[in-house]
Protein backbone atom coordinates (compact mmCIF):
# COMPACT_ATOMS: atom_id res chain seq x y z
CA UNK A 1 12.68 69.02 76.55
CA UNK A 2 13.29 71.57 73.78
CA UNK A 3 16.44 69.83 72.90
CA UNK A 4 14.67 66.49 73.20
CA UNK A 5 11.96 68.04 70.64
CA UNK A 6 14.53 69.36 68.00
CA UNK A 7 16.55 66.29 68.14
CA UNK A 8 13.11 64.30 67.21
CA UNK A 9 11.81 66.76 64.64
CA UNK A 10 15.62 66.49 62.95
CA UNK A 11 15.30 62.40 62.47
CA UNK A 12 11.41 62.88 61.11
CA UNK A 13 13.01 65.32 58.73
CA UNK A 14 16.01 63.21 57.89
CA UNK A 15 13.79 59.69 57.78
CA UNK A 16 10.99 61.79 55.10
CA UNK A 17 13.81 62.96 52.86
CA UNK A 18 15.53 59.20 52.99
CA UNK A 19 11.83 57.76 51.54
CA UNK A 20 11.08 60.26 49.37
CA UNK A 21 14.21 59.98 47.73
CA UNK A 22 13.95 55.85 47.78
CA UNK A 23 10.35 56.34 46.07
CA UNK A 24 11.68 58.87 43.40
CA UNK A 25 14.20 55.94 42.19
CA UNK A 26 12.55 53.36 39.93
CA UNK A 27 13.86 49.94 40.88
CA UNK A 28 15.75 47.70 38.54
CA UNK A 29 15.05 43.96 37.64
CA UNK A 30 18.33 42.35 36.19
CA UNK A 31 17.60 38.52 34.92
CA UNK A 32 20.93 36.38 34.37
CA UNK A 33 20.15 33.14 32.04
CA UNK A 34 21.95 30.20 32.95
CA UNK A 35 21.89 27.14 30.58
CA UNK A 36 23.20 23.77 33.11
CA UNK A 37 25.91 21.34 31.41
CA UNK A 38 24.29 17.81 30.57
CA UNK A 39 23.46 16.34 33.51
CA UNK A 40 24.48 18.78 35.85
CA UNK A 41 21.28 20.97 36.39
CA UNK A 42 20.41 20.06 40.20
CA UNK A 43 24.14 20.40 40.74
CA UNK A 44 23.99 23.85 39.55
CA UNK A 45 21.25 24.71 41.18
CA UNK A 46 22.63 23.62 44.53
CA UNK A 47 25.61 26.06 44.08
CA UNK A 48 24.10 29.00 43.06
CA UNK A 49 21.76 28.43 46.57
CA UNK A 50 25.04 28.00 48.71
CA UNK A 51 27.05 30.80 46.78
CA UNK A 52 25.05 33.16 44.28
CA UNK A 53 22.61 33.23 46.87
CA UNK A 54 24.61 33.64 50.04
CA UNK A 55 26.06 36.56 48.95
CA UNK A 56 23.01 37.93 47.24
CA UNK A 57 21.13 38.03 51.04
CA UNK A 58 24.25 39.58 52.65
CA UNK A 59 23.76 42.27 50.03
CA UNK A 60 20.20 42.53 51.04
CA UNK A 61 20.65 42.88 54.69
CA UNK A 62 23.52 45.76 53.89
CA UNK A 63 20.81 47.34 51.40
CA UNK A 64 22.41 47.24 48.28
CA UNK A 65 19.80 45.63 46.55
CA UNK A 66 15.98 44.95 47.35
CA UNK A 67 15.66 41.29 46.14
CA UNK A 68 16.06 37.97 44.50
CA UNK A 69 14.88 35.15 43.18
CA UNK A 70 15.43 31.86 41.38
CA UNK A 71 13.10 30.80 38.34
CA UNK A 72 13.46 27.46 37.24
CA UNK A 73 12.46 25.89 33.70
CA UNK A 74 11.12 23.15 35.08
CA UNK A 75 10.43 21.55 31.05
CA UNK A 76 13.15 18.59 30.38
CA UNK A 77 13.14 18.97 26.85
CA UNK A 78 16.57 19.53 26.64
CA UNK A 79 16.85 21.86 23.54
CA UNK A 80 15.50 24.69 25.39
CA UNK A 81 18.20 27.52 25.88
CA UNK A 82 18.26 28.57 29.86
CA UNK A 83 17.38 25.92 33.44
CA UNK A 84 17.76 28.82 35.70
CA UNK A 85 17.03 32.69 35.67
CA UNK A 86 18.70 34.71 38.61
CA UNK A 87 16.26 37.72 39.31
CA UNK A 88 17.89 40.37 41.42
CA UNK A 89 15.78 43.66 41.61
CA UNK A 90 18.01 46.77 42.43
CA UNK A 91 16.95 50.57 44.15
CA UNK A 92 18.73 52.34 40.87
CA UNK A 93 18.93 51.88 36.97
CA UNK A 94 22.44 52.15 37.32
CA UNK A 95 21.91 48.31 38.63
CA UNK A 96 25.49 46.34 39.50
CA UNK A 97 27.56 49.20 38.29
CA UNK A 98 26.55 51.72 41.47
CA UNK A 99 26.86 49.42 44.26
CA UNK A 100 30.04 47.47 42.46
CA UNK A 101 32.79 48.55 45.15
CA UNK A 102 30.79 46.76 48.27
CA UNK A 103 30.05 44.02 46.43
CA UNK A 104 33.19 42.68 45.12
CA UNK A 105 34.06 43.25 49.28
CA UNK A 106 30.92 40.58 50.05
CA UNK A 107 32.58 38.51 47.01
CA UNK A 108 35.84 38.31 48.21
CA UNK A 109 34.87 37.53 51.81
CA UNK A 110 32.62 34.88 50.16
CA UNK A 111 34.43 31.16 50.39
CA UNK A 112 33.25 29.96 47.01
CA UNK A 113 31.56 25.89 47.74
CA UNK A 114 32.16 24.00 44.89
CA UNK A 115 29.22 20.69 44.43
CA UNK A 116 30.69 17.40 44.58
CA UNK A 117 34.14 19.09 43.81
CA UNK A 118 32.91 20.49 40.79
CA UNK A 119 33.22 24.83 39.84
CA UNK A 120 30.61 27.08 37.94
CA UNK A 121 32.58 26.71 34.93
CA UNK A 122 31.92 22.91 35.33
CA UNK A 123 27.97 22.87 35.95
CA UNK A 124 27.01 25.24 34.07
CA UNK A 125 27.29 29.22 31.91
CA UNK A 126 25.55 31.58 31.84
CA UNK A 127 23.59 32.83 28.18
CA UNK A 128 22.13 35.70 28.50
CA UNK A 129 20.87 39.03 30.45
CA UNK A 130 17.91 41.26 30.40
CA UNK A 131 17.68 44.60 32.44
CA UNK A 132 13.91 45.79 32.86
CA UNK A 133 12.05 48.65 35.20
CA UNK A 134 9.52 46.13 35.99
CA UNK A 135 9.54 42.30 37.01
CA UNK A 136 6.65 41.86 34.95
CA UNK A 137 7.86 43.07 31.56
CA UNK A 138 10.40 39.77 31.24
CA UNK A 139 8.50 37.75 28.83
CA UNK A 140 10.64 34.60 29.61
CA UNK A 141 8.73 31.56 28.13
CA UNK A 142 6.57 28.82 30.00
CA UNK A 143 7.84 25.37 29.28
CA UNK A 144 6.20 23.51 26.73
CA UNK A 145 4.43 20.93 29.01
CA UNK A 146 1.70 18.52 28.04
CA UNK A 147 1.09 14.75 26.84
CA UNK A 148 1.44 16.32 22.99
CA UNK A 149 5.56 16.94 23.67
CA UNK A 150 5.78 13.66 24.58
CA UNK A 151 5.96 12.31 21.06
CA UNK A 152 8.42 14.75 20.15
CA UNK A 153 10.62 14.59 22.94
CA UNK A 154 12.79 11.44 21.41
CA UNK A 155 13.41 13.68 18.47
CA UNK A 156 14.86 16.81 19.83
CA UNK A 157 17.97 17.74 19.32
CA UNK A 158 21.18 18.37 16.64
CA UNK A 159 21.32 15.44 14.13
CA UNK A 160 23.73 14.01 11.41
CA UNK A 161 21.81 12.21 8.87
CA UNK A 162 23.21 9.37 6.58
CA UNK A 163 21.84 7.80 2.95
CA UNK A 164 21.67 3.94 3.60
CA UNK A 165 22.11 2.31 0.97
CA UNK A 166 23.53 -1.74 0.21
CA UNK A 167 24.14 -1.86 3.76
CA UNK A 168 26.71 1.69 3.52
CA UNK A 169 26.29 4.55 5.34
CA UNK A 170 26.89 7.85 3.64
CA UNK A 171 27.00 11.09 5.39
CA UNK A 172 25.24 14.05 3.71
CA UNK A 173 23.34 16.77 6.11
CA UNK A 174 22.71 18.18 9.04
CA UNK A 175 18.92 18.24 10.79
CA UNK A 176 18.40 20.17 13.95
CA UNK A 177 14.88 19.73 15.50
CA UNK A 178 13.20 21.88 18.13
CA UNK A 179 10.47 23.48 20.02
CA UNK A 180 10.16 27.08 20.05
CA UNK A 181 10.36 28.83 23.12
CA UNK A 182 7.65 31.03 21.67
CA UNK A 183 4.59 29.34 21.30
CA UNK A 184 6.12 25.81 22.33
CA UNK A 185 5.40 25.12 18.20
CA UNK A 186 7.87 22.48 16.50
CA UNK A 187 10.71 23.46 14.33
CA UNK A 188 13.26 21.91 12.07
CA UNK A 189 15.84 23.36 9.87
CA UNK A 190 17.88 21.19 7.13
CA UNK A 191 21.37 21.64 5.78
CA UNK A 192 22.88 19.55 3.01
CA UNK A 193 26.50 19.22 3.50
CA UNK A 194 27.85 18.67 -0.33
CA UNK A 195 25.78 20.55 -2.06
CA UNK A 196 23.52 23.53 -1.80
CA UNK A 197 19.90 22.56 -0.30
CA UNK A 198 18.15 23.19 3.18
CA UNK A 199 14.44 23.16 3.88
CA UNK A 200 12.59 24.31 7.32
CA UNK A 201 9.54 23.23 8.66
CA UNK A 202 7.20 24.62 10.84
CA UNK A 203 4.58 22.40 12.91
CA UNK A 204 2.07 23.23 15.85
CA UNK A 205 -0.57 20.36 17.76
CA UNK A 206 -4.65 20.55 16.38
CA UNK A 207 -6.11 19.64 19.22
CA UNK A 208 -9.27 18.79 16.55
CA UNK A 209 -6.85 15.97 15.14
CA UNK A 210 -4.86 15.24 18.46
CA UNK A 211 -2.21 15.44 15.85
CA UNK A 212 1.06 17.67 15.11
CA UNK A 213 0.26 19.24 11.82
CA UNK A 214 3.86 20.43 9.88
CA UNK A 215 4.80 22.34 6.64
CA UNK A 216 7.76 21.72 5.09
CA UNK A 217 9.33 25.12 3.45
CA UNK A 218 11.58 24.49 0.29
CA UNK A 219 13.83 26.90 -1.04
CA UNK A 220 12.00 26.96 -4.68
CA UNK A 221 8.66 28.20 -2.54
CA UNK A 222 7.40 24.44 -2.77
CA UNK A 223 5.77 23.21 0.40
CA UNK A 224 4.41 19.94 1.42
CA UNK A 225 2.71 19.21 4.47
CA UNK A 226 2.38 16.23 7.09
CA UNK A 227 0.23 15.22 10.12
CA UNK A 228 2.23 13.07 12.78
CA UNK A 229 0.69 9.06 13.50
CA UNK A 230 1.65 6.92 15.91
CA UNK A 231 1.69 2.97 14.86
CA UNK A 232 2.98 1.31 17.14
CA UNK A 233 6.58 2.31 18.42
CA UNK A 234 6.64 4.42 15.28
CA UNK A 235 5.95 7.59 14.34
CA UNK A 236 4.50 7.95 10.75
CA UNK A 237 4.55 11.87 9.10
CA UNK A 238 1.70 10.94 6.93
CA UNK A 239 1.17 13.57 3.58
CA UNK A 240 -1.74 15.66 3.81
CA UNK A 241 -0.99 18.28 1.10
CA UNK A 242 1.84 19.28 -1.20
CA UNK A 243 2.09 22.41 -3.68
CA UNK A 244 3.13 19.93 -6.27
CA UNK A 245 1.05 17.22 -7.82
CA UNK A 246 2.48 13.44 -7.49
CA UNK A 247 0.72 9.72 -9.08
CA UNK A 248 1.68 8.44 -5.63
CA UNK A 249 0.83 8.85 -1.62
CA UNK A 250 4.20 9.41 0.71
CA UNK A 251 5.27 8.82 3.84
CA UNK A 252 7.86 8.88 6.48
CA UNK A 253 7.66 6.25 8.91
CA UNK A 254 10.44 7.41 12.02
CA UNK A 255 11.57 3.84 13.06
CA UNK A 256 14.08 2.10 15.41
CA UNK A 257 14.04 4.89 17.76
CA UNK A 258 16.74 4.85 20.66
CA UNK A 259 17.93 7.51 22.69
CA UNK A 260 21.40 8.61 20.06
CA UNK A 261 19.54 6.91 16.70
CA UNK A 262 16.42 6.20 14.12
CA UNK A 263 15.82 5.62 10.99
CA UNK A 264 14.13 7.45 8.39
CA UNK A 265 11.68 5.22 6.02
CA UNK A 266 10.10 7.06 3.22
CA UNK A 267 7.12 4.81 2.04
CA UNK A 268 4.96 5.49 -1.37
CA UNK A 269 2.16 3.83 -2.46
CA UNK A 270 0.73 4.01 -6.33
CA UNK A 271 -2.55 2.38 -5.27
CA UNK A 272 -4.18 5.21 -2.88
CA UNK A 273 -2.21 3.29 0.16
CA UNK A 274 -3.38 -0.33 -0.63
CA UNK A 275 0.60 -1.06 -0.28
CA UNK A 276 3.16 0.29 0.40
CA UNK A 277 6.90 0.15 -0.63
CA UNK A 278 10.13 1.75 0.79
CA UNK A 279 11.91 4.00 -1.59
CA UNK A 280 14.79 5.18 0.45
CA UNK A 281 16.41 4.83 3.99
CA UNK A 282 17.98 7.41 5.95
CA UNK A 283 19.78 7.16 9.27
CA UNK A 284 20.00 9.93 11.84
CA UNK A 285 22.87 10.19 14.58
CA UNK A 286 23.10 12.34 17.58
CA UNK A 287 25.60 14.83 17.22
């Protein structure tokens, strides 16, 4: 019985020092950023399940780590930079690095599955990791959701933008176009490629005016700003203000919108928008 006793008194021991010393270590959150290749985002998030995943719960069951998780940006505006986030929350700081040895063992016992014959490398990459003591200091960005994206949506993205003029096409800059991950507000930044010249723009929704309101940001400290209209199937950036003084009203009526293509229309009228006449045509292409 005495042995018995000792033997029991020698595991409480044992089992008191093993969770004191688990509750003295500050568990690590490390978030992995995948971006998805076009088109392949459910693919990609099928074979992280079947392989990131599988080996992440072996690891689990052996103790190496505590837990995981997959956060999806469930947003489809494309411009966005991550689909997926990997969350994998570790006993130490020291994260991967201290329990490296067993898990290159699960890895290479792992059969990697590739989705409908296609590798990692083919669905997806990843962009970027964060390392935090708690889960809830990632700030990682709600998707901008909401029926004020949707008039943006058609927009987003990396164009080339031609002068059209006598029927010709001319290439001359560069217009990117996106939505912050910050604050969801709209963003566009302007290169000339001949010459030197670049504007950005900053824009956010009034919910007073059910409108995006913009400001244009020139590199002379000029700044003109626009409130988006819908006519139609166009979209009309209608001048509400300007730093400089003009005899005429302006506008840009967005026109001819397809998925890889619009045009630009910039309208002016010298009789406080009685008429209106177009002044010069622009064509944008998706790089």
């Amino acid at each position: 019985m005495r042995k018995v006793s000792l033997v029991l008194i020698f595991l409480f021991f044992s089992v008191a020092v093993k969770v004191k010393a688990q509750s003295n270590n500050q568990n690590t959150w490390t978030y992995t950023y995948l971006k998805a290749a076009n088109g392949q985002k459910e693919n990609l998030k099928i074979f992280l399940k079947k392989n990131w995943f599988a080996m992440d719960s072996i690891a689990v069951r052996q103790g190496l780590f505590n837990d995981y998780e997959l956060i999806e940006n469930i947003s489809k505006d494309d411009s966005l930079t991550w689909d997926f986030i990997v969350a994998v929350e570790y006993f130490t700081t020291g994260t991967y690095t201290d329990i490296a040895e067993k898990w290159q063992a699960i890895s290479k016992a792992h059969q990697t599955i590739n989705i409908n014959g296609l590798s990692f490398k083919d669905l997806g990459k990843i962009v970027k990791s964060e390392t935090v003591q708690n889960k809830s200091d990632i700030k990682y960005s709600a998707p901008c959701i909401g029926e004020q994206f949707e008039i943006l949506r058609p927009f987003l993205g990396d164009w080339e933008e031609y002068i059209v003029e006598d029927g010709k096409e001319q290439l001359f800059g560069r217009l990117i176009i996106s939505l912050s991950t910050e604050g969801c507000s709209l963003n566009k930044k302007f290169l000339l490629y001949n010459r030197s010249g670049s504007y950005l723009t900053s824009g956010y929704y009034d919910p007073a005016e059910k409108a995006w309101i913009e400001t244009f940001m020139f590199r002379n400290g000029n700044y003109t700003k626009y409130k988006w209209v819908v006519e139609g199937k166009d979209v009309v950036m209608v001048r509400i203000a300007s730093s400089s003084k003009s005899d005429y009203l302006n506008r840009n009526r967005w026109t001819n919108i397809t998925p890889d293509s619009f045009d630009i229309l910039e309208e002016r009228s010298y009789d406080l928008g009685k008429t209106w006449k177009v002044f010069s045509t622009t064509k944008l292409k998706r790089k």
